[in-house]
Protein backbone atom coordinates (compact mmCIF):
# COMPACT_ATOMS: atom_id res chain seq x y z
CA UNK A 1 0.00 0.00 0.00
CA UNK A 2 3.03 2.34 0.71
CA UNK A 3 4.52 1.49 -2.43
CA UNK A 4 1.10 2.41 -4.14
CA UNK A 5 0.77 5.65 -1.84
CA UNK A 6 4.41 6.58 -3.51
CA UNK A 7 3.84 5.50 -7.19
CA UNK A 8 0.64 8.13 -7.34
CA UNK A 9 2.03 10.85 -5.03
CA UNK A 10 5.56 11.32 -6.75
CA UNK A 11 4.17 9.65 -10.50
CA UNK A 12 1.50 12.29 -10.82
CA UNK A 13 4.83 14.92 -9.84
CA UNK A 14 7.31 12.91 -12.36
CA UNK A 15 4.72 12.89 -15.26
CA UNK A 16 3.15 16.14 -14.74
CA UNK A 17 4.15 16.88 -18.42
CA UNK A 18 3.03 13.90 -19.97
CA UNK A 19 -0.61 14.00 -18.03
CA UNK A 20 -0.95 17.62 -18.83
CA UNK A 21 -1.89 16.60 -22.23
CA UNK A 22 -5.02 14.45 -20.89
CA UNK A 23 -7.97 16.68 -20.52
CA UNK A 24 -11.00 15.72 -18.59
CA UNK A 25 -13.96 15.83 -19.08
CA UNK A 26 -16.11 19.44 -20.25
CA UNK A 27 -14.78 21.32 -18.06
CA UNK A 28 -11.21 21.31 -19.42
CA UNK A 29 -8.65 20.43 -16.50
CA UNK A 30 -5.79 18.38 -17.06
CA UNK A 31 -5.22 14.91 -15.80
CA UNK A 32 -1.56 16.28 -14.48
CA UNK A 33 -3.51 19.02 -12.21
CA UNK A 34 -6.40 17.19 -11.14
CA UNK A 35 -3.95 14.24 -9.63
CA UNK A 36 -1.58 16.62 -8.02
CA UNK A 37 -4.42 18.70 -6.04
CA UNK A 38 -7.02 16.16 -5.44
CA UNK A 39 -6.11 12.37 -6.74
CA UNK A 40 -3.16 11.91 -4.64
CA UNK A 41 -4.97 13.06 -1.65
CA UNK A 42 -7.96 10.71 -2.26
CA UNK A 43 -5.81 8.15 -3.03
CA UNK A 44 -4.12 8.42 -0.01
CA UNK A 45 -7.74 8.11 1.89
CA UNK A 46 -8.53 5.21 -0.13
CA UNK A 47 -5.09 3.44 1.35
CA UNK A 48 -6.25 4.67 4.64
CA UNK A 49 -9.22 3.18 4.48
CA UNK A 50 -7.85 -0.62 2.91
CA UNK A 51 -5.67 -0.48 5.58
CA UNK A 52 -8.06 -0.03 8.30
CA UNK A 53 -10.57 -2.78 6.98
CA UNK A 54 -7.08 -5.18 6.10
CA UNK A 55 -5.78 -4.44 10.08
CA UNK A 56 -9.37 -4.63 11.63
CA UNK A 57 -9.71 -8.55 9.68
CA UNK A 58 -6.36 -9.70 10.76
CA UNK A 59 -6.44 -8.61 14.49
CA UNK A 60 -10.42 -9.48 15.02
CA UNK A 61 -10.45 -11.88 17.87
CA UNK A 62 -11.32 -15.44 16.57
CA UNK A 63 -14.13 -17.50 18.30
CA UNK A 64 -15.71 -14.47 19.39
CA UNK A 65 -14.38 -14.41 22.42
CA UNK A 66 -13.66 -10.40 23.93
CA UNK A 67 -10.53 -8.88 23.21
CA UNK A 68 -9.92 -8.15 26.92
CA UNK A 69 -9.41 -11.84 28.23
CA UNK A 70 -12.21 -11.41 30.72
């Protein structure tokens, strides 16, 4: 998930040029400006996210027993 965090955070920076020429959409902003203001960001919330549901599965207490012993 790190490595994905890194591969859109400093890609979008690395191929500004390249995803300038994209255009999205009617409105007319470039693929290069809408992933350096908003995509990286809300692909960062997206890893948050997997990584809450991935951590919540693989520590749930199995059995159903409580977490506290008691």
């Amino acid at each position: 998930m790190l490595l994905l965090w890194v591969a859109v955070s400093f890609g979008s920076c690395y191929f500004a040029r390249d995803l300038a020429a994209w255009h999205l959409g009617p409105w007319g902003g470039s693929l290069g400006y809408w992933m350096a203001a908003q995509g990286a960001v809300l692909m960062f919330l997206v890893i948050v996210v997997l990584d809450a549901l991935v951590m919540n599965r693989l520590e749930a207490p199995e059995g159903g027993e409580a977490a506290d012993g008691g």
